[in-house]
N, C-alpha and C. Protein backbone atom coordinates (compact mmCIF):
# COMPACT_ATOMS: atom_id res chain seq x y z
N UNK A 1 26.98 24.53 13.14
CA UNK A 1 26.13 24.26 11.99
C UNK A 1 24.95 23.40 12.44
N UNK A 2 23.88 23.61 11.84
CA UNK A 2 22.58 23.29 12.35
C UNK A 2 22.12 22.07 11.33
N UNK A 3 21.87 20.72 11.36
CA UNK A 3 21.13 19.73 10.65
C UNK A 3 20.12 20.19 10.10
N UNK A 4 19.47 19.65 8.72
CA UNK A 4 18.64 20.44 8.23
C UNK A 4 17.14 19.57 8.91
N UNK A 5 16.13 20.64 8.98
CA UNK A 5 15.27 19.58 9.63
C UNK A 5 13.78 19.25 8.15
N UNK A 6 13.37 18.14 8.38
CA UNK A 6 12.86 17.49 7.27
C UNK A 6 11.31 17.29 7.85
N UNK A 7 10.35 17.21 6.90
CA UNK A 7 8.97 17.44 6.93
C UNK A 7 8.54 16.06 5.76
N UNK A 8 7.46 15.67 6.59
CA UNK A 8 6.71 14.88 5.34
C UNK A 8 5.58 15.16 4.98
N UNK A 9 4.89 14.92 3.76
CA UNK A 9 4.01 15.71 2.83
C UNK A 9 2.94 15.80 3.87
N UNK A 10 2.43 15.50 4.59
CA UNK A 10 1.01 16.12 5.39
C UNK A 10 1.23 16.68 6.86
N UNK A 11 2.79 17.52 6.64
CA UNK A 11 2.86 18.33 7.79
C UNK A 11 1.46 18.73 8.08
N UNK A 12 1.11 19.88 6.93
CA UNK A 12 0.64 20.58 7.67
C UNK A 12 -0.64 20.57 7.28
N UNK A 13 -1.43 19.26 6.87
CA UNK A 13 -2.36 18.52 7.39
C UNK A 13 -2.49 18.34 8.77
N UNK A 14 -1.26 18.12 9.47
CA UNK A 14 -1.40 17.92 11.20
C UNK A 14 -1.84 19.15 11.63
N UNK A 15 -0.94 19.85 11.14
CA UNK A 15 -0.98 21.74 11.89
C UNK A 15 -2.05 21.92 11.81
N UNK A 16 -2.79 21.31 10.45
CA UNK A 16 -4.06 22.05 10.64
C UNK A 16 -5.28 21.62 11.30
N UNK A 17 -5.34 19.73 11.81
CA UNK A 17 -5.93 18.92 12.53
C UNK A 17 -5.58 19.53 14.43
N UNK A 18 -4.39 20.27 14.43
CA UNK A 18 -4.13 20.61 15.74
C UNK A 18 -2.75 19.62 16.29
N UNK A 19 -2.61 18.71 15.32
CA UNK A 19 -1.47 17.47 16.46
C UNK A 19 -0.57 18.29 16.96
N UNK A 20 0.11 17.62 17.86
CA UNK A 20 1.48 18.15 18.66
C UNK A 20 2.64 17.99 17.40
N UNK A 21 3.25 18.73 16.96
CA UNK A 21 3.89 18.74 16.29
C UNK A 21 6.19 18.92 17.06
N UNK A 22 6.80 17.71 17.22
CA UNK A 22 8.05 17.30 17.58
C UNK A 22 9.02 17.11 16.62
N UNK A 23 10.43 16.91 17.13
CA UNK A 23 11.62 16.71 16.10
C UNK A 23 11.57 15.64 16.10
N UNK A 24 11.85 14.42 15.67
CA UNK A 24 12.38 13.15 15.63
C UNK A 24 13.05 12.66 14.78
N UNK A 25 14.06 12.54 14.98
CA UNK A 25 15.24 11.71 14.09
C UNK A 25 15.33 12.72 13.09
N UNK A 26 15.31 14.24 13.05
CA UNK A 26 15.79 15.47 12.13
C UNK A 26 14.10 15.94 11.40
N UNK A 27 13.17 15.01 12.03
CA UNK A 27 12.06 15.34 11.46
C UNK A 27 11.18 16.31 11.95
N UNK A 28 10.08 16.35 11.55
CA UNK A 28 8.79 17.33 12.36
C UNK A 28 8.34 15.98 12.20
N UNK A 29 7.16 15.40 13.03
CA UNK A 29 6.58 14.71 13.30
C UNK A 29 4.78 15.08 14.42
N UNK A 30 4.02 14.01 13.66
CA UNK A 30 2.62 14.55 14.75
C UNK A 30 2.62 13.62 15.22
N UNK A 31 3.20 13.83 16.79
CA UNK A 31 3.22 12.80 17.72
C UNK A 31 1.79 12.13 18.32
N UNK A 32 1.14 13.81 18.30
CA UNK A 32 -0.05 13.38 19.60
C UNK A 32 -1.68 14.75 18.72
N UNK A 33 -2.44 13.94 18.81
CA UNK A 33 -3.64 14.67 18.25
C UNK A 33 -4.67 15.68 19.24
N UNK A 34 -4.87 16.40 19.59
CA UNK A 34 -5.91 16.80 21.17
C UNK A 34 -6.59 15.42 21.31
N UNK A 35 -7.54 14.71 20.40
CA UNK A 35 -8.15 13.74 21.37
C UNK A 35 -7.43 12.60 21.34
N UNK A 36 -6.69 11.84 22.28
CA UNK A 36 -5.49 11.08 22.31
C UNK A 36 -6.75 9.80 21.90
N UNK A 37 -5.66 8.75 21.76
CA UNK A 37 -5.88 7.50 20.92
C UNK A 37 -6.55 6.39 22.10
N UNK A 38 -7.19 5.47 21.78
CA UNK A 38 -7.31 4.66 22.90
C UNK A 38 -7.13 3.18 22.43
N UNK A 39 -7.37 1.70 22.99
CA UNK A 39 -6.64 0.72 22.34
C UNK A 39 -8.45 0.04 21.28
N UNK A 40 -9.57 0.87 21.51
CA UNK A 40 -10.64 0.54 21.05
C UNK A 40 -10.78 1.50 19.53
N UNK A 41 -10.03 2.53 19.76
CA UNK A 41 -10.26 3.31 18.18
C UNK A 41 -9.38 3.05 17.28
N UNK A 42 -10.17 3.67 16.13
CA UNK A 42 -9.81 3.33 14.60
C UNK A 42 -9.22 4.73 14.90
N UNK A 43 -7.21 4.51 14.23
CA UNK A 43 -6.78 5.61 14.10
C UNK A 43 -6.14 5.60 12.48
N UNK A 44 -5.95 6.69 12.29
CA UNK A 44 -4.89 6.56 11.40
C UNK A 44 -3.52 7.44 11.69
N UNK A 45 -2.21 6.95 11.73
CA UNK A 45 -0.98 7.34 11.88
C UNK A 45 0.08 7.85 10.84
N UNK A 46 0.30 8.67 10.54
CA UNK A 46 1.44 9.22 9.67
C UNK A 46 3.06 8.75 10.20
N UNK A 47 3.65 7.75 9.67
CA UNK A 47 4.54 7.16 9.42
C UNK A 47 5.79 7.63 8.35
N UNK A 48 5.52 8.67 7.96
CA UNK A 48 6.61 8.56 6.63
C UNK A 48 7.90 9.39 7.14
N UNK A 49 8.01 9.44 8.49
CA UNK A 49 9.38 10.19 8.85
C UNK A 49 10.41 8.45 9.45
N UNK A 50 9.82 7.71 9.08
CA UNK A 50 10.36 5.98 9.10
C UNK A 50 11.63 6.32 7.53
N UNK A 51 12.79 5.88 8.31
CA UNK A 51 13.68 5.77 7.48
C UNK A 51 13.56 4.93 6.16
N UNK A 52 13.43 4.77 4.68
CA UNK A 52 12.79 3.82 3.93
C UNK A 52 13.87 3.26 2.52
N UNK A 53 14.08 2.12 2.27
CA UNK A 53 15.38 1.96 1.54
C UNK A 53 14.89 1.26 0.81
N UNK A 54 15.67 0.78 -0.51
CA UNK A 54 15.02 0.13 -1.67
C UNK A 54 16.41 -1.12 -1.67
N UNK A 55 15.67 -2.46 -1.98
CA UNK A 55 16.75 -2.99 -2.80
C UNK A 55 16.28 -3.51 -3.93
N UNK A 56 17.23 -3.43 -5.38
CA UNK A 56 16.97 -3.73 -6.21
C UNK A 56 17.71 -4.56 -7.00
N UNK A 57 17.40 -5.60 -7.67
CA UNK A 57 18.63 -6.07 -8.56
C UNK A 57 18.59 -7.38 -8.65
N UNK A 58 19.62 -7.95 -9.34
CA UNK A 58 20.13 -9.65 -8.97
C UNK A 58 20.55 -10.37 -7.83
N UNK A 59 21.30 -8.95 -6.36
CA UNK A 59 21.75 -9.63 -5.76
C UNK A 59 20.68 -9.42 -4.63
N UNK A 60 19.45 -8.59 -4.96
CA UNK A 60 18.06 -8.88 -3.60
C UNK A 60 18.89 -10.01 -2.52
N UNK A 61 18.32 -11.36 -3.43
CA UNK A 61 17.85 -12.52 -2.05
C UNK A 61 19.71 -12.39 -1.41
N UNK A 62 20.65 -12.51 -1.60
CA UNK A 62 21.80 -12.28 -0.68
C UNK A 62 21.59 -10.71 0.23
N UNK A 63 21.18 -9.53 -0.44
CA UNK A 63 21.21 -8.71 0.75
C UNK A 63 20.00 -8.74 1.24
N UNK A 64 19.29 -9.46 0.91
CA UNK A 64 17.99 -9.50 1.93
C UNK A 64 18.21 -10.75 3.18
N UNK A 65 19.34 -11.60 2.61
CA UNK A 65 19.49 -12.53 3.15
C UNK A 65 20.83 -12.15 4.39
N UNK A 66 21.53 -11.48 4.01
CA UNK A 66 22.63 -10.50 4.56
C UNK A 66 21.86 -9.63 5.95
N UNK A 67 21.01 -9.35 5.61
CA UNK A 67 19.93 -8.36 6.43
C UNK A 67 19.08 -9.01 7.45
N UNK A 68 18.42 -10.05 6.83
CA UNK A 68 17.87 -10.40 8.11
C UNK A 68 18.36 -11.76 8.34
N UNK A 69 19.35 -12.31 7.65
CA UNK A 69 19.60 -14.18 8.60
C UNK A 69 19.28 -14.97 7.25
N UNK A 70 18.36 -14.61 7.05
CA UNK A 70 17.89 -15.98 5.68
C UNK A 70 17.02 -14.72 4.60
N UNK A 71 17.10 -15.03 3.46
CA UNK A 71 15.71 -14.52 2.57
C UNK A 71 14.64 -14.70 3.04
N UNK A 72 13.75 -13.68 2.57
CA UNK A 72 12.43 -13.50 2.78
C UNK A 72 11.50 -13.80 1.34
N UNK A 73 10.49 -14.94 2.02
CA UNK A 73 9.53 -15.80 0.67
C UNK A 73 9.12 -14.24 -0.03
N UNK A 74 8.47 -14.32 -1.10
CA UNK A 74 7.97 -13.42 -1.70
C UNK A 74 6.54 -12.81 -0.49
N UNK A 75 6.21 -11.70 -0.83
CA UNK A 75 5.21 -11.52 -0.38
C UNK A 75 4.81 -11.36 0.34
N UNK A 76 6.16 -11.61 1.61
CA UNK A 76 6.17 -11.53 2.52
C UNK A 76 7.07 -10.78 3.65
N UNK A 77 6.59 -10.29 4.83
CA UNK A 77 7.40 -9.15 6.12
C UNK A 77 8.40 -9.60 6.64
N UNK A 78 9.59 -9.87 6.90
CA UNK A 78 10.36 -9.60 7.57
C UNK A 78 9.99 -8.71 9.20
N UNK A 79 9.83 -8.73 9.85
CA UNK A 79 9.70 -7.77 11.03
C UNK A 79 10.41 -7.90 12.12
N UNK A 80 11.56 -7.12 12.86
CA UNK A 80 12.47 -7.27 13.58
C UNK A 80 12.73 -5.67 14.47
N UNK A 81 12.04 -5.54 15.58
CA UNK A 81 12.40 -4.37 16.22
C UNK A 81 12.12 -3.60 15.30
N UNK A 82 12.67 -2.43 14.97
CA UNK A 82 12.35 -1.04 13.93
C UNK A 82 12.33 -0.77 12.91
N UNK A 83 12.44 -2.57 12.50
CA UNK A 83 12.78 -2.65 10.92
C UNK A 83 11.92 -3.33 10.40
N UNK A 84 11.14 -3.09 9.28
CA UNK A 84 10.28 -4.16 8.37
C UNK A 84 10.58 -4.24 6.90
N UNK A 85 11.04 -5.36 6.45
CA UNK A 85 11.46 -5.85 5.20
C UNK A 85 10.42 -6.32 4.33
N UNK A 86 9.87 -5.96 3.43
CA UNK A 86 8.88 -6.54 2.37
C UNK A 86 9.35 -7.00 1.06
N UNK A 87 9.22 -8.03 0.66
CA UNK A 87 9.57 -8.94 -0.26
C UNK A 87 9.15 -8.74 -1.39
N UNK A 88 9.28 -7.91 -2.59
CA UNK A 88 7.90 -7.84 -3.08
C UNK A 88 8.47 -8.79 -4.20
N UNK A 89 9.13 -8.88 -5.19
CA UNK A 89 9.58 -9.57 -6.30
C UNK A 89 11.07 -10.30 -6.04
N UNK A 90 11.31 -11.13 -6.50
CA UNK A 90 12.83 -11.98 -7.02
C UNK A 90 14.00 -10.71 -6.87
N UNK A 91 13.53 -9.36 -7.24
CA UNK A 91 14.59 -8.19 -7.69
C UNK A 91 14.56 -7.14 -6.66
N UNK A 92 12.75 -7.55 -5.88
CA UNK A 92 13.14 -5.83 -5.52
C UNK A 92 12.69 -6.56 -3.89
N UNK A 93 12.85 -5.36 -2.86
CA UNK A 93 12.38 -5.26 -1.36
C UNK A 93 12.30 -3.90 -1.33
N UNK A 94 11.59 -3.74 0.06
CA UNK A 94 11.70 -2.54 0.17
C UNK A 94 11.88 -2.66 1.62
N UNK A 95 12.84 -1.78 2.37
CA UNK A 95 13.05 -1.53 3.99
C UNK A 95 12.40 -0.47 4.55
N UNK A 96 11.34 -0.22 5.31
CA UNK A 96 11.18 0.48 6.18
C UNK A 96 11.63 -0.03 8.33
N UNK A 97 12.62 1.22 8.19
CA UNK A 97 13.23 1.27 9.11
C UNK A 97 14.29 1.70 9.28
N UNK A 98 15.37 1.34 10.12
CA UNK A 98 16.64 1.39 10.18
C UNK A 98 17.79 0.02 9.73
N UNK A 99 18.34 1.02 8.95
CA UNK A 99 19.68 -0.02 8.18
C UNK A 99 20.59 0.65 7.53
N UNK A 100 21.59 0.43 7.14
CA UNK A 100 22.93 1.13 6.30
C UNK A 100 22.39 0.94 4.80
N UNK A 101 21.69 2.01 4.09
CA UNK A 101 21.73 2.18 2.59
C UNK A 101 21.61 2.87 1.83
N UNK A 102 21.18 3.29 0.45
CA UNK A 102 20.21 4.31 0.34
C UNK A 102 19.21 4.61 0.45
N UNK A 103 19.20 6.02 1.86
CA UNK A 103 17.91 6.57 2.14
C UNK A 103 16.86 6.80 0.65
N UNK A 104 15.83 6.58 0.42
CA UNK A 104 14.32 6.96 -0.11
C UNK A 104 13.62 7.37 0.38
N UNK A 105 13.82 7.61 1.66
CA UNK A 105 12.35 8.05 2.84
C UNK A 105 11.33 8.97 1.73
N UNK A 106 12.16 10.27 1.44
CA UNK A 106 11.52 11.38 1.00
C UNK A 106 10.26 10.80 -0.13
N UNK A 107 10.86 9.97 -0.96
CA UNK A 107 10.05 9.48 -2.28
C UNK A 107 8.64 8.56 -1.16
N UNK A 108 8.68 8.42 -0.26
CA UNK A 108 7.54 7.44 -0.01
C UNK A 108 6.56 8.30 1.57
N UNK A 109 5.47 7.40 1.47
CA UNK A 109 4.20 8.43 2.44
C UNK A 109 4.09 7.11 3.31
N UNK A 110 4.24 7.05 4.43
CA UNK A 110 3.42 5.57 5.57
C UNK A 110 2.53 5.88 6.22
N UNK A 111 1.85 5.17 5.92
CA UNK A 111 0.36 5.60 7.26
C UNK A 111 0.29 4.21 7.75
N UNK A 112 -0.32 3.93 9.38
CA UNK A 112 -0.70 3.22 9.30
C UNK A 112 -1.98 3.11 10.00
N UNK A 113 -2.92 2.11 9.87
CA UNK A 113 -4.35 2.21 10.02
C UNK A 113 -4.95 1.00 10.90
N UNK A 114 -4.84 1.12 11.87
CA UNK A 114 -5.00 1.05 13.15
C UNK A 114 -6.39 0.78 13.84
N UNK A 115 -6.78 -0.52 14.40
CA UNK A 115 -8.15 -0.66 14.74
C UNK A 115 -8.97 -1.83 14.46
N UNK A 116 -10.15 -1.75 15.58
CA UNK A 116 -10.84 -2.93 14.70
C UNK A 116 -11.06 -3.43 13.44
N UNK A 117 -11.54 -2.00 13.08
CA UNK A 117 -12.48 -1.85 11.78
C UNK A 117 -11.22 -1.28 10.73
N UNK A 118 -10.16 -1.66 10.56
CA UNK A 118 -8.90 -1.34 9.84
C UNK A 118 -9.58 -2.16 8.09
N UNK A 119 -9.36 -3.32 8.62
CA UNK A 119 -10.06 -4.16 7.02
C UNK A 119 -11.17 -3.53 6.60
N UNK A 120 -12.34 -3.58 7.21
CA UNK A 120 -13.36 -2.80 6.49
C UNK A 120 -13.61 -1.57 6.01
N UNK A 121 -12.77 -0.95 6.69
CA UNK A 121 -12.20 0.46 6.11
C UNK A 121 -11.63 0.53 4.62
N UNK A 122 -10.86 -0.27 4.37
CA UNK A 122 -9.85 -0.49 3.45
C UNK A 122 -10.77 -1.84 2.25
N UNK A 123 -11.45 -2.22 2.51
CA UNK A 123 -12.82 -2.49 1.55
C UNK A 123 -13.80 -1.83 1.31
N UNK A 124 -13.28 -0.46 1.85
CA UNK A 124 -14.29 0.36 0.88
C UNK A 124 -13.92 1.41 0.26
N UNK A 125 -12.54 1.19 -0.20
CA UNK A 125 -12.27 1.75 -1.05
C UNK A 125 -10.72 0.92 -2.15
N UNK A 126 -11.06 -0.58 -2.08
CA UNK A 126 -9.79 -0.74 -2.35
C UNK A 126 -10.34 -2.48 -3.00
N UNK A 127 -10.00 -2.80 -4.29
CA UNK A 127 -10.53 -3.81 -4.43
C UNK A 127 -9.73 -5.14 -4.04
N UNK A 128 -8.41 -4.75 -3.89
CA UNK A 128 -7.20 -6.04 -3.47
C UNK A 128 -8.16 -6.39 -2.12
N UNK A 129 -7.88 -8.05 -2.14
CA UNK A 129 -8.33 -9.19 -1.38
C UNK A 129 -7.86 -9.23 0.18
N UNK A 130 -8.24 -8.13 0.79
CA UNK A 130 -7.59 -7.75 2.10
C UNK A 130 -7.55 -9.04 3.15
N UNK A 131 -8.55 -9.97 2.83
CA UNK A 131 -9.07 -10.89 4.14
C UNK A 131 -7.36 -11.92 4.77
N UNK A 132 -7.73 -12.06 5.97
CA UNK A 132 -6.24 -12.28 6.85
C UNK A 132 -6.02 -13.52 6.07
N UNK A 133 -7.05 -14.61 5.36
CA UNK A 133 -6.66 -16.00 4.84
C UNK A 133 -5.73 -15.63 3.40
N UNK A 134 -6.13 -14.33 2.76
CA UNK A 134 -5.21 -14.11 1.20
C UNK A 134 -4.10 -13.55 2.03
N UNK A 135 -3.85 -12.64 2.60
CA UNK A 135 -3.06 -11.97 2.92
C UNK A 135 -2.78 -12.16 4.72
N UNK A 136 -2.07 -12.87 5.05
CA UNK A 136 -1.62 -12.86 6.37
C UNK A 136 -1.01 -12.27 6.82
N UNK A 137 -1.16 -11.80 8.48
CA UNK A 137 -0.43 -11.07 9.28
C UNK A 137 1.37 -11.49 8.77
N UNK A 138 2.03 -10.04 8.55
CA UNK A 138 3.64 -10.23 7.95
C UNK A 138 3.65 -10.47 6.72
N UNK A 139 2.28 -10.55 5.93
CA UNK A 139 2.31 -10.79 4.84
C UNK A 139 2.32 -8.48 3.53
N UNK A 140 2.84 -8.68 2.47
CA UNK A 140 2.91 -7.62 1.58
C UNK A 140 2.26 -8.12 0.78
N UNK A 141 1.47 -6.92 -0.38
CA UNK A 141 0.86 -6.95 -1.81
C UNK A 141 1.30 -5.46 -1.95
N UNK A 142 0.93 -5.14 -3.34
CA UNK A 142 0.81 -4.01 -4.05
C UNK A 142 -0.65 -3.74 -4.68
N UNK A 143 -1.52 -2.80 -5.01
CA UNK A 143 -2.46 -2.72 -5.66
C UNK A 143 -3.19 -1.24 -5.38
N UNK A 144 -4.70 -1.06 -6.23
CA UNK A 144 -4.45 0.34 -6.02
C UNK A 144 -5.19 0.86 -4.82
N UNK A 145 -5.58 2.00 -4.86
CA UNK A 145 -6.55 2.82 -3.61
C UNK A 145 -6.76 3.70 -4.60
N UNK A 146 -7.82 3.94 -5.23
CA UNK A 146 -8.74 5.36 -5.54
C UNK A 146 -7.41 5.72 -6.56
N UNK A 147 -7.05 4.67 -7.57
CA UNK A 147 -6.05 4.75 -8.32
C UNK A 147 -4.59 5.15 -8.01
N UNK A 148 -4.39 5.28 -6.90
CA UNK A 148 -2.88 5.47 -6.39
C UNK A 148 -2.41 4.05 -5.90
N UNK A 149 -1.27 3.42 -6.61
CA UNK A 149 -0.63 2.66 -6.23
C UNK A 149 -0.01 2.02 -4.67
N UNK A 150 -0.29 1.22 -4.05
CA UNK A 150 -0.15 1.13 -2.54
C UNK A 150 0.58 0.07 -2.22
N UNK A 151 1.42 -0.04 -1.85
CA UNK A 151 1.86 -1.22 -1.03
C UNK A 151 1.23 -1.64 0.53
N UNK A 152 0.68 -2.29 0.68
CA UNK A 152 0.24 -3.25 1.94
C UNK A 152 0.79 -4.14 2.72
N UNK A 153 1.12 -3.38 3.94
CA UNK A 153 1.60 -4.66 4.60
C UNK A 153 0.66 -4.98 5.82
N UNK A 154 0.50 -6.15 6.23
CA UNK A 154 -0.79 -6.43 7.28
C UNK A 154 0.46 -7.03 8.24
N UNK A 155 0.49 -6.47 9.63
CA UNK A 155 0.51 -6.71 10.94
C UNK A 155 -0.96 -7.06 12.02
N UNK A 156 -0.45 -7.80 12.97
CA UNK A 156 -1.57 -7.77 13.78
C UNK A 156 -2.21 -6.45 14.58
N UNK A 157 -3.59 -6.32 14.18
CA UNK A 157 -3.77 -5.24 14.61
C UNK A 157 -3.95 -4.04 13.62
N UNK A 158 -2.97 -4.40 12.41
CA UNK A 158 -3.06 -2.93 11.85
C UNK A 158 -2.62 -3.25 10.57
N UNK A 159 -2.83 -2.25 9.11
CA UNK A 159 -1.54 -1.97 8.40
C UNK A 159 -1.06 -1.07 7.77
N UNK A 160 -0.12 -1.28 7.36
CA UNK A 160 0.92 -0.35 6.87
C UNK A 160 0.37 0.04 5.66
N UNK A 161 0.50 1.34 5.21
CA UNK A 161 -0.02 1.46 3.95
C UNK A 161 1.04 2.55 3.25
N UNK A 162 1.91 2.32 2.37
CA UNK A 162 3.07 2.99 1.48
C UNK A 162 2.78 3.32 0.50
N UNK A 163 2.44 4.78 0.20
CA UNK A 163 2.18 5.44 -1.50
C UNK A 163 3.63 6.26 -1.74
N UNK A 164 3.65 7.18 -2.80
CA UNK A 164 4.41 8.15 -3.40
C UNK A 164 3.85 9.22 -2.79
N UNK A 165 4.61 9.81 -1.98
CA UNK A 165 4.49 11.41 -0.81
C UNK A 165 3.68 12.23 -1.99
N UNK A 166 3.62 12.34 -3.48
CA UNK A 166 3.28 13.40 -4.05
C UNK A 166 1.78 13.07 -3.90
N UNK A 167 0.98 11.77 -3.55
CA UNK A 167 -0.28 11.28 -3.38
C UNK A 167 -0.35 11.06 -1.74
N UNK A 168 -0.03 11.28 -0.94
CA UNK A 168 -0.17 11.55 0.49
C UNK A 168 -1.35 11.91 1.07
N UNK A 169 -1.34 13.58 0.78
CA UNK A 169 -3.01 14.14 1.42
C UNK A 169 -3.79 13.60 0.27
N UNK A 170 -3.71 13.31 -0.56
CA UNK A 170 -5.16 12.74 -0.80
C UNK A 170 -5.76 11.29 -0.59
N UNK A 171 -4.21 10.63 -0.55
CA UNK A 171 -4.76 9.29 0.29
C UNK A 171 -5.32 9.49 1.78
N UNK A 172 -4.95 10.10 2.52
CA UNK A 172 -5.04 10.77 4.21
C UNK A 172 -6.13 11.04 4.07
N UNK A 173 -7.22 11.49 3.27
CA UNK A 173 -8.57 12.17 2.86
C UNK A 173 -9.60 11.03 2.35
N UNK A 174 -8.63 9.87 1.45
CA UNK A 174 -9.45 9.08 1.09
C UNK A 174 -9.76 7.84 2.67
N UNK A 175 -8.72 7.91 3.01
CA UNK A 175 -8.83 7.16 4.25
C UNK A 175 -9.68 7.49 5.25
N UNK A 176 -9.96 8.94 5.74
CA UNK A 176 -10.83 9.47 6.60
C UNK A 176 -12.04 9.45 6.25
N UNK A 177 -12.02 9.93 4.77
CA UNK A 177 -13.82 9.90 4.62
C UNK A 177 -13.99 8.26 4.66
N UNK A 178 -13.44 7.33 4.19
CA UNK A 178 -13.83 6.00 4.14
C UNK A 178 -14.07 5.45 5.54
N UNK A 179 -13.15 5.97 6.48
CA UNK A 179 -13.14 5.74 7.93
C UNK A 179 -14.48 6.38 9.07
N UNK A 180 -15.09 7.14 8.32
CA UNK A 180 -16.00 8.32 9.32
C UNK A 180 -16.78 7.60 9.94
N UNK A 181 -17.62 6.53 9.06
CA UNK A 181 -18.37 5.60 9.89
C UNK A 181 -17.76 5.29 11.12
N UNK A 182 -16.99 4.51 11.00
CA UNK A 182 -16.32 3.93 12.31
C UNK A 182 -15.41 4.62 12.96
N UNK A 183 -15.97 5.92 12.87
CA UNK A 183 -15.26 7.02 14.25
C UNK A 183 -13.32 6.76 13.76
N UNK A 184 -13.05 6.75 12.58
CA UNK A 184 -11.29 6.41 12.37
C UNK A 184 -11.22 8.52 12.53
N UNK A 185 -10.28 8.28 13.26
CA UNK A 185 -9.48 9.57 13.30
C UNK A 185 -8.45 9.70 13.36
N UNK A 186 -7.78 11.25 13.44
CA UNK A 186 -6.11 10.74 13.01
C UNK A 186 -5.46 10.65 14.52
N UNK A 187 -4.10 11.01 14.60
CA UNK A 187 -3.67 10.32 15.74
C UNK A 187 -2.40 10.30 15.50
N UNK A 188 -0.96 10.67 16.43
CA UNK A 188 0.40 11.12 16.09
C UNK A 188 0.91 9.57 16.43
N UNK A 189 2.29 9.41 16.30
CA UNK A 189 2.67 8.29 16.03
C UNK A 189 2.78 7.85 18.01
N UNK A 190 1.76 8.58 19.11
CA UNK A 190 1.94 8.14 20.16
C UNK A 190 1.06 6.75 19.82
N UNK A 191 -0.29 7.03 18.66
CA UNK A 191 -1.23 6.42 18.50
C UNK A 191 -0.64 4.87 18.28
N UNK A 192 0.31 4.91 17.84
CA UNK A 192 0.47 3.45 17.63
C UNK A 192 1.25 2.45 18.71
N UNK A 193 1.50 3.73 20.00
CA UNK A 193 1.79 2.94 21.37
C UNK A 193 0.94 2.38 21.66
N UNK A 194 0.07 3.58 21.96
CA UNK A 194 -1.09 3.27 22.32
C UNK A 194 -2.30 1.70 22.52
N UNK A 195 -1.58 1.27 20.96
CA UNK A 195 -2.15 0.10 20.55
C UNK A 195 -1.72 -1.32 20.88
């Protein structure tokens, strides 16, 4: 018997950009783009084959606290090897990565956006207070993009950006045209070795 193999909403957005298209972890994945990534470009990465879990409830701060050692302040990343924990309320987190729970992957889209010019990209089309002093590296918000709801998480270097898969390619579209200035192109998840 054969595992079923799983796709995320801008397969074939890649197929049609050209990426190398691989299995990973039961997925299709766009590893690698023809013009490979370098540590000076603005990329953007498709992330949503990242395992993704919800917690919700009264007992959050114990399994968040269960999970990584201590609770995580509001608002804030967790980041540990393959796993990133975001804090968002008293009730809820959200896990991207690996952990024992219920999978959500399918319900959610990750990109991440990669580059110098990552912030200014993302101020021009997004009115939340991107600058590193509101929002610090490991730091989460929520707010919108071109009216689709987003979660934000800022790493050094880059961030994470989490919608609802049914708004995917058109965030992927809003991101590129916003990106064209500054040469942002896409880029398989080698892109974020790369970096």
């Amino acid at each position: 018997m054969t595992s079923p193999i799983a796709c995320g909403p801008l397969l074939d957005l890649h197929r049609r950009g050209g990426a190398t298209i691989e299995l990973k972890d039961g997925w299709q994945v766009a590893v690698r783009y023809p013009q490979a990534a370098d540590r000076a470009s603005n990329v953007l990465v498709d992330l949503s084959h990242w395992p993704t879990f919800e917690i919700n409830g009264p007992e959050t701060s114990a399994a968040v606290a269960s999970l990584c050692g201590a609770d995580v302040p509001l608002r804030k990343i967790h980041s540990e090897g393959e796993r990133h924990v975001y804090r968002l309320t008293p009730t809820r987190a959200v896990v991207f990565g690996k952990m024992t729970a219920i999978d959500v992957t399918g319900g959610w889209a990750s990109l991440a956006l990669i580059g110098p010019d990552a912030e200014r990209i993302l101020n021009k089309v997004t009115a939340v207070d991107l600058r590193e002093r509101t929002l610090p590296v490991l730091s989460c918000c929520q707010g919108p993009i071109f009216g689709v709801n987003t979660l934000f998480g800022r790493f050094a270097g880059r961030f994470d950006l989490h919608v609802c898969s049914d708004s995917a390619e058109f965030f992927w579209e809003v991101l590129m045209d916003a990106g064209a200035e500054f040469g942002l192109r896409p880029a398989g998840i080698e892109g974020i070795s790369a970096k």
